[in-house]
N, C-alpha and C. Protein backbone atom coordinates (compact mmCIF):
# COMPACT_ATOMS: atom_id res chain seq x y z
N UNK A 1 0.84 -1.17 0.00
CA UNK A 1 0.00 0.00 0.00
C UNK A 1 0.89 1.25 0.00
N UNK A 2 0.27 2.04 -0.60
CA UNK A 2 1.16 3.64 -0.92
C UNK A 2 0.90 4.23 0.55
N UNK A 3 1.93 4.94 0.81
CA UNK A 3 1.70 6.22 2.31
C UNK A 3 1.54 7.25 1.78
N UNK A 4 0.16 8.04 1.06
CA UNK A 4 0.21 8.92 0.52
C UNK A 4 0.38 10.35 1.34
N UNK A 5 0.18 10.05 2.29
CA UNK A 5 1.16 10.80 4.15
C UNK A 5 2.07 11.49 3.54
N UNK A 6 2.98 10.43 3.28
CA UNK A 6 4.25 10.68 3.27
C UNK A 6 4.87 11.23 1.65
N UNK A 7 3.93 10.92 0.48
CA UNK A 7 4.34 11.34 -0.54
C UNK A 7 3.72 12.72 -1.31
N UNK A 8 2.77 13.17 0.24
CA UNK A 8 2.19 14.63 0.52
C UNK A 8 3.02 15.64 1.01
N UNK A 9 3.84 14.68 1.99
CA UNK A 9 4.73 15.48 3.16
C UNK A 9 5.76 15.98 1.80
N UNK A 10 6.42 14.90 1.35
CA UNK A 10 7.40 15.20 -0.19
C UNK A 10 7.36 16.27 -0.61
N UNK A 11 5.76 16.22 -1.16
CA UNK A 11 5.68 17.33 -1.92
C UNK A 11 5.73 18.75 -1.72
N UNK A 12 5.26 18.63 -0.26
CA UNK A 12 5.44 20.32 0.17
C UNK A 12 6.75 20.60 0.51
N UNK A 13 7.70 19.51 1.01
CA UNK A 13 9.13 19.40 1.43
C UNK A 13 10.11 20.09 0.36
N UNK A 14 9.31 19.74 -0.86
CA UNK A 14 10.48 19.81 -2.53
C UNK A 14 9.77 21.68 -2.75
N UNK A 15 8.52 22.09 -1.90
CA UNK A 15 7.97 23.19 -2.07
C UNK A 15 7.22 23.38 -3.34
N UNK A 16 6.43 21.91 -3.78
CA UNK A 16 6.10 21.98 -5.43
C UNK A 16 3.76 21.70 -4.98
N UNK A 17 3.48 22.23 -5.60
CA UNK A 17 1.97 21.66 -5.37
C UNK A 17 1.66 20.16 -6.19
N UNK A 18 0.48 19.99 -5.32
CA UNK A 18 0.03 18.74 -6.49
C UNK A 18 -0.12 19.11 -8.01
N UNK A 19 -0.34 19.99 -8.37
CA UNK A 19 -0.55 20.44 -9.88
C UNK A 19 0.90 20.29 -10.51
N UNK A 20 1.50 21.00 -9.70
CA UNK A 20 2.83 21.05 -10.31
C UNK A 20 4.02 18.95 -10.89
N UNK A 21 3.28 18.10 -9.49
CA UNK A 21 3.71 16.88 -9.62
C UNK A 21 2.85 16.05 -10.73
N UNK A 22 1.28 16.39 -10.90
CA UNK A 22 0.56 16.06 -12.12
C UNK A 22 0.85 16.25 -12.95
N UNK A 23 1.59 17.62 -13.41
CA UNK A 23 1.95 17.92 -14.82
C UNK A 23 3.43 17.16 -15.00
N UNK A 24 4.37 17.16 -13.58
CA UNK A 24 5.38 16.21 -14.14
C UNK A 24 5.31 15.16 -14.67
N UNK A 25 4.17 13.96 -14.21
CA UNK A 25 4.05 12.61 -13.88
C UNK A 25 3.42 12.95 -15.86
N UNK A 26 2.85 14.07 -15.86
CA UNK A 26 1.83 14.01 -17.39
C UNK A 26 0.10 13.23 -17.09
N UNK A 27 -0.25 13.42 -15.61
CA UNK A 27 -1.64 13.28 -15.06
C UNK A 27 -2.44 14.64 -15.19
N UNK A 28 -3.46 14.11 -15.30
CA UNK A 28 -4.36 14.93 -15.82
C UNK A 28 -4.69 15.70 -14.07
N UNK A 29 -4.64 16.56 -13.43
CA UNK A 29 -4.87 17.35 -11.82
C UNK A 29 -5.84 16.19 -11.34
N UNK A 30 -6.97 16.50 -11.95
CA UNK A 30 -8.18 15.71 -11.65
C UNK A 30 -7.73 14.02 -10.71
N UNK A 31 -6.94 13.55 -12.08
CA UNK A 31 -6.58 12.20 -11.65
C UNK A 31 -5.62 12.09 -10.63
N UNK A 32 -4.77 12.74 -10.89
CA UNK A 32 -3.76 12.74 -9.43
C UNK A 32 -4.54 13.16 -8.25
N UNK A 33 -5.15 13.95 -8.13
CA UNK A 33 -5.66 14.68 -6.77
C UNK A 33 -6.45 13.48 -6.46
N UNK A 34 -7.18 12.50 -7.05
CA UNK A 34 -8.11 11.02 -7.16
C UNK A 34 -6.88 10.17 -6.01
N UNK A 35 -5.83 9.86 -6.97
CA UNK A 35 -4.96 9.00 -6.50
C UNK A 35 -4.36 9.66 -5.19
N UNK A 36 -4.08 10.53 -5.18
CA UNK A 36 -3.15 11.12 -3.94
C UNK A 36 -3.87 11.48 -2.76
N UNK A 37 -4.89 11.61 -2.76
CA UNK A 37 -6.07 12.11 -1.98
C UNK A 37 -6.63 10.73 -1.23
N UNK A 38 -6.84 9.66 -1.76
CA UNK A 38 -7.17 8.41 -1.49
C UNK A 38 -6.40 8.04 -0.22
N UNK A 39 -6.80 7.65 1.23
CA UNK A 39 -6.59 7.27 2.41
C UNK A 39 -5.63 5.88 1.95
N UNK A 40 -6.39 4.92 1.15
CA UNK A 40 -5.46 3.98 0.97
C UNK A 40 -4.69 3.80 0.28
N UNK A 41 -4.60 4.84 -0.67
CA UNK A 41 -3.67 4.87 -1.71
C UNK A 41 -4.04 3.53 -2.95
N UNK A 42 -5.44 3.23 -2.74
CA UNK A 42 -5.65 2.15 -3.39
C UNK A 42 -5.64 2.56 -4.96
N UNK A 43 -5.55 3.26 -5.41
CA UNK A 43 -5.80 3.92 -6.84
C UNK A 43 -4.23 4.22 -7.58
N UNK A 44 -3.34 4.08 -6.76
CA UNK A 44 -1.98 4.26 -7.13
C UNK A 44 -1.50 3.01 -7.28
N UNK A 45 -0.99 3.22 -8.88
CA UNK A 45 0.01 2.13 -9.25
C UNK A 45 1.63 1.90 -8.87
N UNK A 46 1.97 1.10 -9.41
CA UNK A 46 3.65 0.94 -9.36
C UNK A 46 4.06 1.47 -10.15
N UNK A 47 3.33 2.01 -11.51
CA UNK A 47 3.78 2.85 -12.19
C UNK A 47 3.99 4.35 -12.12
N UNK A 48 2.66 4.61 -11.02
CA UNK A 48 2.45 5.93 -10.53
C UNK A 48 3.58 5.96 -9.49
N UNK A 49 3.55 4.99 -9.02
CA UNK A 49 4.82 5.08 -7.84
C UNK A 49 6.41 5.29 -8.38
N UNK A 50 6.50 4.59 -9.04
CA UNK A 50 7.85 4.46 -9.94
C UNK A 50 7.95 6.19 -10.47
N UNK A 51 6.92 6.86 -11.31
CA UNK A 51 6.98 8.62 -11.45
C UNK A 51 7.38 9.00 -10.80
N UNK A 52 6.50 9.02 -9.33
CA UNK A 52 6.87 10.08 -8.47
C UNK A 52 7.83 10.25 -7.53
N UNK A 53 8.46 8.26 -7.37
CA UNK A 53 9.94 8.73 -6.96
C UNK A 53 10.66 9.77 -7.71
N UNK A 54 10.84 9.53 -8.99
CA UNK A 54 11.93 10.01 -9.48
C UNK A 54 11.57 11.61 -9.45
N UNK A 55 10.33 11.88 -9.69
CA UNK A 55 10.06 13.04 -9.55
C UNK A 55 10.29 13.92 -8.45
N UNK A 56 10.04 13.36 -7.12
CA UNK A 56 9.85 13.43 -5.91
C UNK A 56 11.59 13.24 -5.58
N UNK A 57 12.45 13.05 -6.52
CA UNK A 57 13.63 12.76 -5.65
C UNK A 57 13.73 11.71 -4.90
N UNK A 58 13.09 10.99 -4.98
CA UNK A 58 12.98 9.64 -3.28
C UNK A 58 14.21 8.70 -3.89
N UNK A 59 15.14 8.51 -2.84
CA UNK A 59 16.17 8.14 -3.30
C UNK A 59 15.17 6.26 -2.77
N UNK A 60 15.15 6.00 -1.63
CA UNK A 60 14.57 5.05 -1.06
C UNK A 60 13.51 4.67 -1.46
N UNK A 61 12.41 4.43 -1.79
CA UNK A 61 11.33 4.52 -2.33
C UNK A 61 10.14 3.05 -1.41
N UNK A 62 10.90 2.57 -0.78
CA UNK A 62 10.15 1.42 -0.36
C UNK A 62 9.41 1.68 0.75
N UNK A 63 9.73 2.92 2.05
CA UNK A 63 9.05 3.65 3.03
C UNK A 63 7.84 4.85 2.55
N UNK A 64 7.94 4.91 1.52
CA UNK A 64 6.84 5.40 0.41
C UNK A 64 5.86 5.16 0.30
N UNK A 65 6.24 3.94 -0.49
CA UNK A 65 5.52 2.83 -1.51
C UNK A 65 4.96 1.41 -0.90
N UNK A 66 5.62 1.01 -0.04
CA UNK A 66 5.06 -0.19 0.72
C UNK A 66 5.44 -0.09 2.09
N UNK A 67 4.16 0.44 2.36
CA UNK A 67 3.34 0.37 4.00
C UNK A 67 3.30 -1.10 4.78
């Protein structure tokens, strides 16, 4: 399961908004704010995960990504 906690905390950490990580990833706002917004992170892939490390800088990615 995704810690979307923690890949919230990221984002304000890097000082970037969700809009700004949607347009990196090439998600449409709508859909990211869906996925990232989600308590369980059930809507996020490994592919979505795999983006936003790199995007996100996450050198580690497994305290992230699997809860």
């Amino acid at each position: 399961m995704i810690d979307v906690n923690k890949v919230k905390g990221r984002i304000k950490e890097l000082g970037l908004t969700q809009a700004n990580v949607a347009d990196e990833v090439g998600m449409d706002i709508s859909t990211f704010n869906r996925k990232i917004n989600d308590a369980d992170g059930r809507y996020m892939t490994t592919g979505d995960a795999k983006l936003l490390a790199t995007v996100l800088r996450i050198e580690n990615p497994i305290p992230y990504f699997f809860c």
